[in-house]
N, C-alpha and C. Protein backbone atom coordinates (compact mmCIF):
# COMPACT_ATOMS: atom_id res chain seq x y z
N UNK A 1 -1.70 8.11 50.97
CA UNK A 1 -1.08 8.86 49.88
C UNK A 1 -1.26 10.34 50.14
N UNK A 2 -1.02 11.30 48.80
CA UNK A 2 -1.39 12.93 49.15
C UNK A 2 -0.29 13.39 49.61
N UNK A 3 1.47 13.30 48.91
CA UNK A 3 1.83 13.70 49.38
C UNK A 3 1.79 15.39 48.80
N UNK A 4 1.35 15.89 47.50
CA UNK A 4 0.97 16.74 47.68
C UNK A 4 0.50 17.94 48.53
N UNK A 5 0.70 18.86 48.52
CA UNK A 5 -0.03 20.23 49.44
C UNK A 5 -0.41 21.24 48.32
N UNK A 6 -2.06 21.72 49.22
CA UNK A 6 -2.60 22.24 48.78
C UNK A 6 -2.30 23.56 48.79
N UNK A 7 -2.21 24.92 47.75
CA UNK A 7 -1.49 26.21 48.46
C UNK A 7 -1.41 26.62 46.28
N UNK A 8 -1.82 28.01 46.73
CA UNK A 8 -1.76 28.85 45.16
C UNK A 8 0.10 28.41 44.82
N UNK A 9 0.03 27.71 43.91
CA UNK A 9 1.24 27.47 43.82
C UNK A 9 2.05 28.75 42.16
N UNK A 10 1.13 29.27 41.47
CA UNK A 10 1.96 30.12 40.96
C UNK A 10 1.54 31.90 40.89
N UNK A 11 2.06 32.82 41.04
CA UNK A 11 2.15 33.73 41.20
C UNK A 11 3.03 34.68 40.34
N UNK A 12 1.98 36.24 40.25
CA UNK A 12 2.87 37.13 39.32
C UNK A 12 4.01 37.52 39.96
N UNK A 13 5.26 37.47 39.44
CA UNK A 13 6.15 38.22 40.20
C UNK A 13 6.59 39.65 39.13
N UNK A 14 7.63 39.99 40.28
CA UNK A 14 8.02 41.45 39.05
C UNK A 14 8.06 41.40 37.60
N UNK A 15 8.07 42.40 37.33
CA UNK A 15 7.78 42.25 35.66
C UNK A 15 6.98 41.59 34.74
N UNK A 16 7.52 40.73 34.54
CA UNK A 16 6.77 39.50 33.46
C UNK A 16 6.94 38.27 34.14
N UNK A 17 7.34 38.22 35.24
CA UNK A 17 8.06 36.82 35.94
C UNK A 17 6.77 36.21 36.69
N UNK A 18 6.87 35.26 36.88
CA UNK A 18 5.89 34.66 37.50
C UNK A 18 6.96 33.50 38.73
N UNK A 19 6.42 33.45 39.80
CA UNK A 19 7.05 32.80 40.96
C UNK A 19 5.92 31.64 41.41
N UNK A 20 6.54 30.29 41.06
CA UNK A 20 6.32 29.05 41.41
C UNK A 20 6.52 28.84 42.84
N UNK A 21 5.59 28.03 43.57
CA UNK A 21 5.87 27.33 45.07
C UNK A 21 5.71 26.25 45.16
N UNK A 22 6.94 25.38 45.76
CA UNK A 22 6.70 23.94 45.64
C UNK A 22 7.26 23.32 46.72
N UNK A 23 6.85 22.12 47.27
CA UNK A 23 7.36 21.43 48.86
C UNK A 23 8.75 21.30 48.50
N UNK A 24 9.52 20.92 49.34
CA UNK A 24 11.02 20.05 48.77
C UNK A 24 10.68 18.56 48.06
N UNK A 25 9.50 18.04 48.69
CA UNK A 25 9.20 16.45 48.03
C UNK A 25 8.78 16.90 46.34
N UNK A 26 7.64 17.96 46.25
CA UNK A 26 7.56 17.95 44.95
C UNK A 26 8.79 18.52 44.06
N UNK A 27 9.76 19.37 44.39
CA UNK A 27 10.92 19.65 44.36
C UNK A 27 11.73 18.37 43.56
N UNK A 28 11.72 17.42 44.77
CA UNK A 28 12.78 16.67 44.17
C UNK A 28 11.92 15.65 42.97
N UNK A 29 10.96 15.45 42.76
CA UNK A 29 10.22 14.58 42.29
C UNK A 29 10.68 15.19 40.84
N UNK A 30 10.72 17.00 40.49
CA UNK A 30 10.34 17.47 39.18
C UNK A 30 11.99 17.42 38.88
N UNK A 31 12.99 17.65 39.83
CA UNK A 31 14.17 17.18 39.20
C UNK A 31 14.62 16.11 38.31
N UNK A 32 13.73 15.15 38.69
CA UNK A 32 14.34 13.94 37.55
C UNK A 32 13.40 13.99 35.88
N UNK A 33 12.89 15.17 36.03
CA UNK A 33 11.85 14.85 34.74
C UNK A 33 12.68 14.91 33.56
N UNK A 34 13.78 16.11 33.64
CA UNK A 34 14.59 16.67 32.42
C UNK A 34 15.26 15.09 32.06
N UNK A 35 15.72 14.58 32.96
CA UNK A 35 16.50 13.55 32.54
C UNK A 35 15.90 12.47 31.79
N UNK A 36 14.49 12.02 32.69
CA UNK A 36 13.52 11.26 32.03
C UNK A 36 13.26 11.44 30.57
N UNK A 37 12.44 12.63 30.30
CA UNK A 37 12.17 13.39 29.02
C UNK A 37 13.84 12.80 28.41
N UNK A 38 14.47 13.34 28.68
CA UNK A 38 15.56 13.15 27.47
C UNK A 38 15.73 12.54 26.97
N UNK A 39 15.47 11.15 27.85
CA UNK A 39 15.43 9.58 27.47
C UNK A 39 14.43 9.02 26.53
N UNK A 40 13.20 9.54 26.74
CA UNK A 40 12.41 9.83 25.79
C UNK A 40 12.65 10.41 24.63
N UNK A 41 13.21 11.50 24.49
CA UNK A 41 13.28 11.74 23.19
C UNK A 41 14.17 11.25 22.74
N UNK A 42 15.19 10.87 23.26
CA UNK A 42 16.21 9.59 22.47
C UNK A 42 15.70 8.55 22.25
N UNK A 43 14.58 8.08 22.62
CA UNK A 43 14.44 6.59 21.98
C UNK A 43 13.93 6.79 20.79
N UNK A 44 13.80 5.55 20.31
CA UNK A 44 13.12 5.47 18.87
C UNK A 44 11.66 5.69 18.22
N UNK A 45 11.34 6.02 17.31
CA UNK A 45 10.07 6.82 17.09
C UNK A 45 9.17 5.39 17.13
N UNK A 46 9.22 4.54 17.42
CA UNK A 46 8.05 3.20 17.90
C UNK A 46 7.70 3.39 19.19
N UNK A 47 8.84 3.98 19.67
CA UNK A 47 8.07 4.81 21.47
C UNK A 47 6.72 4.93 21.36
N UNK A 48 5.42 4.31 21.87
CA UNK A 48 4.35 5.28 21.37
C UNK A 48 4.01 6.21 22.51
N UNK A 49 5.35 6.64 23.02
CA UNK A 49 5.07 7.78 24.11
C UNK A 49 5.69 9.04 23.30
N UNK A 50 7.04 8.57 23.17
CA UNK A 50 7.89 9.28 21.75
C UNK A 50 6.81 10.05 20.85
N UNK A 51 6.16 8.83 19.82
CA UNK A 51 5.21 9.22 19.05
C UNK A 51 4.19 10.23 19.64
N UNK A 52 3.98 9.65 20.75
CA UNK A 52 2.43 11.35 20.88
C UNK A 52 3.19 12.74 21.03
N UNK A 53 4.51 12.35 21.12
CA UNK A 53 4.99 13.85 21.38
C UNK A 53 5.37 14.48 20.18
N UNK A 54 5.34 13.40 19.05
CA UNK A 54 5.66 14.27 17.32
C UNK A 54 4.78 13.63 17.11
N UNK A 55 3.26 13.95 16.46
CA UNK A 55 2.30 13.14 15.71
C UNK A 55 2.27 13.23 14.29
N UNK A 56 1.91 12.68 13.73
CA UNK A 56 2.35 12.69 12.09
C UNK A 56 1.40 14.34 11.75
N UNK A 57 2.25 14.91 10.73
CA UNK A 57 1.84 16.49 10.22
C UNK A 57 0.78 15.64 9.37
N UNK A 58 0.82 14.73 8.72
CA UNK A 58 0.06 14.31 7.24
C UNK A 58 -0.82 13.00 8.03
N UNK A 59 -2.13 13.22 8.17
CA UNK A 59 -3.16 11.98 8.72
C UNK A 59 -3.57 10.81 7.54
N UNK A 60 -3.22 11.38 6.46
CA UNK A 60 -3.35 10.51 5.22
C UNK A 60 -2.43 9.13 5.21
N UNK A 61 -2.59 8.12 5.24
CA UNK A 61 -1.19 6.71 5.18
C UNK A 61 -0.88 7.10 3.76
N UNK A 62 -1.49 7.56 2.80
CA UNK A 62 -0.76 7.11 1.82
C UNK A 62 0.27 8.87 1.52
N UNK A 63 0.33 9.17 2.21
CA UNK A 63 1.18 10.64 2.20
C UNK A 63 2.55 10.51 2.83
N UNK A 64 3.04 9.18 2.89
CA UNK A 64 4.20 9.06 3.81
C UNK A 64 5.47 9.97 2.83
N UNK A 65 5.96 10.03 1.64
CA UNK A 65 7.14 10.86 1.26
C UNK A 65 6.58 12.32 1.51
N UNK A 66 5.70 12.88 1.31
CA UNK A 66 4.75 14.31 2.10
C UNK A 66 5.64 14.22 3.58
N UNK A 67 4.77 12.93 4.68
CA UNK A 67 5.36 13.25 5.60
C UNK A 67 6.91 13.06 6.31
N UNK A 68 8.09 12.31 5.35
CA UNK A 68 9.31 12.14 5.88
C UNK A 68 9.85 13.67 5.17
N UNK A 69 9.68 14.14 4.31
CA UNK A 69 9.75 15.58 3.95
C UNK A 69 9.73 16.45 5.02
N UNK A 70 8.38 16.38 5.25
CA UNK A 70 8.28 17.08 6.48
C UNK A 70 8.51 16.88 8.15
N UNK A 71 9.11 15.83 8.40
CA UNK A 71 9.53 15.58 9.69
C UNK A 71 11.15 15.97 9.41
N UNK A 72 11.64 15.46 7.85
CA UNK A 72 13.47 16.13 7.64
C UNK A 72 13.38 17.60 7.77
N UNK A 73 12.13 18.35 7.48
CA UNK A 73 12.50 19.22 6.87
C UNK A 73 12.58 20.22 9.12
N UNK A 74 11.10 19.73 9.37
CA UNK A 74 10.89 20.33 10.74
C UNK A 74 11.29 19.66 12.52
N UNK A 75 11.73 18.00 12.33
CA UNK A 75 11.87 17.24 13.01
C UNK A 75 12.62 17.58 14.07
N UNK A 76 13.98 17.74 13.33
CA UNK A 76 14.98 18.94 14.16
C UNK A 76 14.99 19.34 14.77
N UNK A 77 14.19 20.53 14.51
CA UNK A 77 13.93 21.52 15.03
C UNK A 77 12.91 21.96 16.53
N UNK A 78 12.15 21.12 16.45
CA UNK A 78 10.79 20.57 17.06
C UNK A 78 12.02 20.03 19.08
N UNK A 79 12.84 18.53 18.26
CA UNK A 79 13.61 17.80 19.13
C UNK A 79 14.58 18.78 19.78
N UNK A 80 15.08 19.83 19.06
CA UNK A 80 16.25 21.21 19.69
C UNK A 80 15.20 21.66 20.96
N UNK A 81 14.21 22.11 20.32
CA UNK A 81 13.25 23.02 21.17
C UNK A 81 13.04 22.29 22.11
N UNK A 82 12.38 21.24 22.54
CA UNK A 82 12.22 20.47 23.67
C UNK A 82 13.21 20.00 24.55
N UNK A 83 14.71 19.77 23.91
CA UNK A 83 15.66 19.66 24.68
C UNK A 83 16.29 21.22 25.45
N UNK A 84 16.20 21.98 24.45
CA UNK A 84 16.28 23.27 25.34
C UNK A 84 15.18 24.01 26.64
N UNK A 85 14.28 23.36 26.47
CA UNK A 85 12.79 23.50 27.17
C UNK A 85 13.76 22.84 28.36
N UNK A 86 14.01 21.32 28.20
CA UNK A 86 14.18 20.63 29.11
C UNK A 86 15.83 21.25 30.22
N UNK A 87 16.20 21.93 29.48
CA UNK A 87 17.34 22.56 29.93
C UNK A 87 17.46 23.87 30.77
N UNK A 88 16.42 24.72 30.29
CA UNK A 88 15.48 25.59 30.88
C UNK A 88 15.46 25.32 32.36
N UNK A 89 14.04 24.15 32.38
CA UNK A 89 13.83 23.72 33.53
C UNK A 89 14.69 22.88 34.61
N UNK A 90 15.91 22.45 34.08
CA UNK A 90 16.59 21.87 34.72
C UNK A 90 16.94 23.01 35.34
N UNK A 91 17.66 24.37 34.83
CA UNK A 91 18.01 25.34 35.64
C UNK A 91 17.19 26.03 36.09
N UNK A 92 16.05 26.12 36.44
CA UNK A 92 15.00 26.89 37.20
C UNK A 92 15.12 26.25 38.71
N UNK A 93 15.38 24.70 37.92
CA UNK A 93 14.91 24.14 39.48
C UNK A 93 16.10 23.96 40.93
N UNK A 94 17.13 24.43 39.92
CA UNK A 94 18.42 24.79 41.14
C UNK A 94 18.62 25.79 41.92
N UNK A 95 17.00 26.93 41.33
CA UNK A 95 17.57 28.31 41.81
C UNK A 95 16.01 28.29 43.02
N UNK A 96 15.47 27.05 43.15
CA UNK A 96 14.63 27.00 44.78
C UNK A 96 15.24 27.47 45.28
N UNK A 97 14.15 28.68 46.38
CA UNK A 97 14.99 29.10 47.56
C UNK A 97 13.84 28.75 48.18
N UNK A 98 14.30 28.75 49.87
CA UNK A 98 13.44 28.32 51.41
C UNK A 98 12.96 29.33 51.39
N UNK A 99 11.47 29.22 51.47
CA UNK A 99 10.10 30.61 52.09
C UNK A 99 9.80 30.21 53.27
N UNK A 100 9.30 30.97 53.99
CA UNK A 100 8.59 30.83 55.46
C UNK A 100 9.52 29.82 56.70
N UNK A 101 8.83 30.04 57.96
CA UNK A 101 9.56 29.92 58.91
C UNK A 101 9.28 28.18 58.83
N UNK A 102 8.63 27.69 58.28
CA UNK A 102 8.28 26.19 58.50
C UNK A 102 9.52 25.87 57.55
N UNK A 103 9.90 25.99 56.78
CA UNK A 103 11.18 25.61 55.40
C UNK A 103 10.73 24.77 54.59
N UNK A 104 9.55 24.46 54.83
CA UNK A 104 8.97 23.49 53.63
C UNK A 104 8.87 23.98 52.62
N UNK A 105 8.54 25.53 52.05
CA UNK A 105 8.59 26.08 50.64
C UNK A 105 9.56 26.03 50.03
N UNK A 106 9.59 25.95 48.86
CA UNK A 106 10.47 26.54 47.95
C UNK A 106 9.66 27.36 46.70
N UNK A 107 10.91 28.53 46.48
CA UNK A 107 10.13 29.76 45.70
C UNK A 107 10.60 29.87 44.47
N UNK A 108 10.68 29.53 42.98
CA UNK A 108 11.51 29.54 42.05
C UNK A 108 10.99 30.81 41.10
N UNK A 109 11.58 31.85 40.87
CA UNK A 109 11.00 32.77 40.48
C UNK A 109 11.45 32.91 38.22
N UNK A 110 10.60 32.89 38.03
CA UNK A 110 10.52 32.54 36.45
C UNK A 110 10.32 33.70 35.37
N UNK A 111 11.55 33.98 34.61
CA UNK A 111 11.27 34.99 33.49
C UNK A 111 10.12 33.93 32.77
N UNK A 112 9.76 35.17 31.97
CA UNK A 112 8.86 34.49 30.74
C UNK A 112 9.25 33.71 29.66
N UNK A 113 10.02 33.67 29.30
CA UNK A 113 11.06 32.53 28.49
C UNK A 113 10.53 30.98 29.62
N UNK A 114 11.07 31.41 30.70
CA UNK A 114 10.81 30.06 31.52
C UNK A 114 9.45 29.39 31.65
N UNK A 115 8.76 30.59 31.53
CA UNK A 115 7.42 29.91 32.27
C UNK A 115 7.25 29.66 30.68
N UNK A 116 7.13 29.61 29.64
CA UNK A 116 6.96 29.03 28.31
C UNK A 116 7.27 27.95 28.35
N UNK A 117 8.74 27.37 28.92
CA UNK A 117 9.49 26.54 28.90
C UNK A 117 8.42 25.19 29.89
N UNK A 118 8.05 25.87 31.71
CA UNK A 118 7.01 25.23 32.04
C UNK A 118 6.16 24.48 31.45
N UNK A 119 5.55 25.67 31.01
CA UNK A 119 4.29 24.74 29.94
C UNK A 119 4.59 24.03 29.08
N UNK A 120 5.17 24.03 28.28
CA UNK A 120 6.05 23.13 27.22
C UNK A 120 6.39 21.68 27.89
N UNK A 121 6.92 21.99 28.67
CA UNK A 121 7.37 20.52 29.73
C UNK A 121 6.52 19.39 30.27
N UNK A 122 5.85 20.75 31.12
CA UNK A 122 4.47 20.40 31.49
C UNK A 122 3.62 19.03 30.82
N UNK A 123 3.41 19.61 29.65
CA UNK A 123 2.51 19.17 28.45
C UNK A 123 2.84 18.00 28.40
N UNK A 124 4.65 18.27 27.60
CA UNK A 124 5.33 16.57 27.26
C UNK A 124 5.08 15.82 28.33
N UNK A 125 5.96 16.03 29.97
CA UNK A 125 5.35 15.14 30.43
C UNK A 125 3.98 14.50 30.73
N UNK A 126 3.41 15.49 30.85
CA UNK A 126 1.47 14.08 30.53
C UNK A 126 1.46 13.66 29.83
N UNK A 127 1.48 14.17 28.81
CA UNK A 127 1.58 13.46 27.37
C UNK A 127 2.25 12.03 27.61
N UNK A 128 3.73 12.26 27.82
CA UNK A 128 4.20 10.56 28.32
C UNK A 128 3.82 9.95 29.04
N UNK A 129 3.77 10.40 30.21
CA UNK A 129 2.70 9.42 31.47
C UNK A 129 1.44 8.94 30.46
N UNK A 130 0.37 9.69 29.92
CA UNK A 130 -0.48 9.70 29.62
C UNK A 130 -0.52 7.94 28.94
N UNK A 131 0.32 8.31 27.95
CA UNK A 131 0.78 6.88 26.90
C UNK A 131 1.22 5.87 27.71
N UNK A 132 1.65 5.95 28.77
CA UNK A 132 2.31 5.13 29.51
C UNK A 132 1.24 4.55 30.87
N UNK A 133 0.35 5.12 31.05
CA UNK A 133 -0.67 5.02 32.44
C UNK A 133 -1.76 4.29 31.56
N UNK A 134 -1.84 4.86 30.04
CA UNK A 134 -3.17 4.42 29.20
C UNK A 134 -4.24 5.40 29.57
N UNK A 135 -4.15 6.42 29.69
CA UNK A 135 -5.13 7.86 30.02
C UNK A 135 -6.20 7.49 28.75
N UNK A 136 -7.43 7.60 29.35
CA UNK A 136 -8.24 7.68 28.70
C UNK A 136 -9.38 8.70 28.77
N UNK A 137 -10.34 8.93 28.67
CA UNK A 137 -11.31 9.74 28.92
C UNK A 137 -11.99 9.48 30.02
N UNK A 138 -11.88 8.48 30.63
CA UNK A 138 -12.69 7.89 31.64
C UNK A 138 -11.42 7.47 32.54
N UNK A 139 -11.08 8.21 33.83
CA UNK A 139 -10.23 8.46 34.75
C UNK A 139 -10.43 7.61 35.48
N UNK A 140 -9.67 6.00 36.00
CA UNK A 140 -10.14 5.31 36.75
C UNK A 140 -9.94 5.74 37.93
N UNK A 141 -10.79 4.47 38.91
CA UNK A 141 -10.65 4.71 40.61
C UNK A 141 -9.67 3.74 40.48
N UNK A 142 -8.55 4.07 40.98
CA UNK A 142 -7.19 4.10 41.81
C UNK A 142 -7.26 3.44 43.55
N UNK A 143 -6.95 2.60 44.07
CA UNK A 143 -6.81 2.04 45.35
C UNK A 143 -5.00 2.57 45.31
N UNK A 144 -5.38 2.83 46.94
CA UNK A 144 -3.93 2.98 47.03
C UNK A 144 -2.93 1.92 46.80
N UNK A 145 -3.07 0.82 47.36
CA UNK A 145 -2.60 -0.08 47.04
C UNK A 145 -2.23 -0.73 45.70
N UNK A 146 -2.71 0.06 44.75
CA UNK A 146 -2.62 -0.57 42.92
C UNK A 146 -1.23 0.36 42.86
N UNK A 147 -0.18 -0.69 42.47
CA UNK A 147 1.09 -0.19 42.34
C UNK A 147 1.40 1.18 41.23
N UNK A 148 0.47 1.22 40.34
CA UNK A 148 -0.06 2.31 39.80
C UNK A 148 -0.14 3.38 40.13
N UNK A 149 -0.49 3.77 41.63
CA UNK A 149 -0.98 4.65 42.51
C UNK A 149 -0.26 5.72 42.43
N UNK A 150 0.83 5.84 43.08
CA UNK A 150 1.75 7.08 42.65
C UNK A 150 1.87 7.51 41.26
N UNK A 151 2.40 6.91 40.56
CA UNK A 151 2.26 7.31 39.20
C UNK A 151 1.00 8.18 39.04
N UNK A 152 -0.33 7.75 39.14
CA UNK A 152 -1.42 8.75 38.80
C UNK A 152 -1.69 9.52 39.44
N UNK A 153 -0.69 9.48 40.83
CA UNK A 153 -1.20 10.99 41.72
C UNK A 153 -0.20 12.00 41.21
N UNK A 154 0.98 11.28 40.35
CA UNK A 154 1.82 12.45 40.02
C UNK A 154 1.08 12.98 39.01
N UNK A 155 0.75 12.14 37.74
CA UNK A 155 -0.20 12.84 36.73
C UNK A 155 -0.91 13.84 36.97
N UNK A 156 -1.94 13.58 37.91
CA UNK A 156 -2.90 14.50 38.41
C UNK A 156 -2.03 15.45 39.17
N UNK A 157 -1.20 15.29 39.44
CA UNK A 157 -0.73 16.45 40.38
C UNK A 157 -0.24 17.56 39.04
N UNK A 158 0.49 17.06 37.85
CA UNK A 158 0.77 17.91 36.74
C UNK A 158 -0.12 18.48 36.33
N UNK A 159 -0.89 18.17 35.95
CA UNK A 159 -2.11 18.29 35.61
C UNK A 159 -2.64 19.00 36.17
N UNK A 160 -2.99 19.60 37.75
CA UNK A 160 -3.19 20.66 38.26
C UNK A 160 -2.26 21.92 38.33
N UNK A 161 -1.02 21.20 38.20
CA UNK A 161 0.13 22.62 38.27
C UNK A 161 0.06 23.04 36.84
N UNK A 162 -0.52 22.37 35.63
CA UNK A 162 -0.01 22.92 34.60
C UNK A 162 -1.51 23.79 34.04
N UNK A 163 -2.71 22.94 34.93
CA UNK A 163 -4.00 24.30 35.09
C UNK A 163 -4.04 25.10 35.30
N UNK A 164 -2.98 24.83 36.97
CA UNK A 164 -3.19 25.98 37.91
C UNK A 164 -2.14 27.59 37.03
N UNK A 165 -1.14 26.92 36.42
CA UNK A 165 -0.27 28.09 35.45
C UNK A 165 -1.33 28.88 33.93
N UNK A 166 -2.14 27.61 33.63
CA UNK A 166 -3.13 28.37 32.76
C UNK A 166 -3.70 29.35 32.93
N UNK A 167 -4.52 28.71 34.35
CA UNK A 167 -5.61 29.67 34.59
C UNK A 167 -5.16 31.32 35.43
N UNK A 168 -3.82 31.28 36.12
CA UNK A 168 -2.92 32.29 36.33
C UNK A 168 -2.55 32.94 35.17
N UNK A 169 -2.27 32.70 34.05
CA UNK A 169 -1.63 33.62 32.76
C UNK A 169 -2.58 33.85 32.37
N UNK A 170 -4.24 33.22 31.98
CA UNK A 170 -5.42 33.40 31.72
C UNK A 170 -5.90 34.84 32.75
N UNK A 171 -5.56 34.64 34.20
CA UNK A 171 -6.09 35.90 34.89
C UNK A 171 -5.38 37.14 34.85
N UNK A 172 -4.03 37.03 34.35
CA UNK A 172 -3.40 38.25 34.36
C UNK A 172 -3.96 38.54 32.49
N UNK A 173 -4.23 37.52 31.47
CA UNK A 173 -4.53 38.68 30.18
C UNK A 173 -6.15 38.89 30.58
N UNK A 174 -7.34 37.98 31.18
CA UNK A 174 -8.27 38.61 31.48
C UNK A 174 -8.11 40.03 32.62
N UNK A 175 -7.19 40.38 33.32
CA UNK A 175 -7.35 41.35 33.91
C UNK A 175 -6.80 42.61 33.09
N UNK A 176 -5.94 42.11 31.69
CA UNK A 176 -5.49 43.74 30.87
C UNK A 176 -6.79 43.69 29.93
N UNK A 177 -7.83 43.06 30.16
CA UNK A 177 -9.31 43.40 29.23
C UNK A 177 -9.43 42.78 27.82
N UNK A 178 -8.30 42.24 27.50
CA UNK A 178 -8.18 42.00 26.05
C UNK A 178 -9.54 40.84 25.92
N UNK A 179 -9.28 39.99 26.97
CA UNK A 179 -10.27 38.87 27.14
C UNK A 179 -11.72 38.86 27.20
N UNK A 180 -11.56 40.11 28.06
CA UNK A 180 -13.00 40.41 27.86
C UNK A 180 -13.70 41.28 26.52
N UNK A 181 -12.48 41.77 26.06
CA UNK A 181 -13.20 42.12 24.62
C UNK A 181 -13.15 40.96 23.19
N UNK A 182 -12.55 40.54 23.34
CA UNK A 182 -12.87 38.97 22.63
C UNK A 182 -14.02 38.54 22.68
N UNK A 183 -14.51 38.15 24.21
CA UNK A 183 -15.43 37.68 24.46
C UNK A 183 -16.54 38.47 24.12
N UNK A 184 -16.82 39.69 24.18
CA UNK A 184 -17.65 40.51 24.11
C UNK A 184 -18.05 40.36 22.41
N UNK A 185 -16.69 40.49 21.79
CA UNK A 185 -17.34 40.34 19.71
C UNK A 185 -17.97 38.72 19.73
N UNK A 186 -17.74 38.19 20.47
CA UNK A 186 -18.86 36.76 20.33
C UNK A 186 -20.26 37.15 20.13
């Protein structure tokens, strides 16, 4: 397995943009997500993959007219946003271009609208795998051979790209100081 590669995969670019690097394999892998996701959010709210992605606003059972109130009132709105997220990223990922003399890169360079959109995506998809793999707190050992296998190397592979974008937007506001003065009124 591993088809992964290891390599700083996101970066500040001009302005506010930040520039993603990705193989052509992981490339084509993140193309089918928009479509996936969509399918997801079209199914029916017994999905319990569906479900982790809208969790009830009201934890109370006996608050259910509270909460159909509030899923009419915000539900909408919530399902727009994620389909536009997902639309986002569908067009980010057409505008790969070839880096370096090997051609294995691709460079997708991201306003900030987008890279929001990233993370947003990001999220949902673990979130679904998550429901769908049975993620628990306790990360099993995986044989390659457990037909499973891919599936959880993609997880984990999100899961690092959607760190590795944290801890990049984390180093550019710890480097304008704000962070460190936060930290400092602790």
């Amino acid at each position: 397995m591993g088809i992964f590669k290891s390599r700083q995969r996101w970066e500040p670019g001009p302005g506010d943009s930040m520039v993603l690097s990705l193989t052509e394999v992981e490339l084509e892998l993140l193309a089918g997500l928009p479509d996936e996701m969509r399918t997801v959010l079209l199914t029916s709210d017994e999905d319990p993959a569906r479900a982790r992605l809208f969790p009830r606003a009201y934890l109370d059972p006996t608050a259910d007219a509270a909460e159909m109130e509030w899923r009419d009132a915000v539900h909408p709105d919530l399902v727009d946003q994620r389909f536009e997220a997902l639309d986002l990223i569908a067009g980010t990922l057409t505008r790969a271009v070839v880096t370096g003399r090997d051609q294995e890169w691709r460079e997708i360079t991201l306003a900030a609208d987008e890279v929001q959109a990233w993370l947003s995506v990001l999220n949902d998809v673990r979130l679904v795998m998550g429901v769908r793999l049975g993620v628990s707190d306790d990360h099993p050992e995986i044989d390659d051979d457990d037909p499973s296998a891919p599936a959880w190397e993609f997880y984990d592979w999100l899961t690092y790209l959607q760190g590795s974008l944290v801890e990049t937007l984390l180093g550019d506001f710890d480097e304008s100081g704000v962070f460190d003065d936060i930290v400092d009124d602790e």
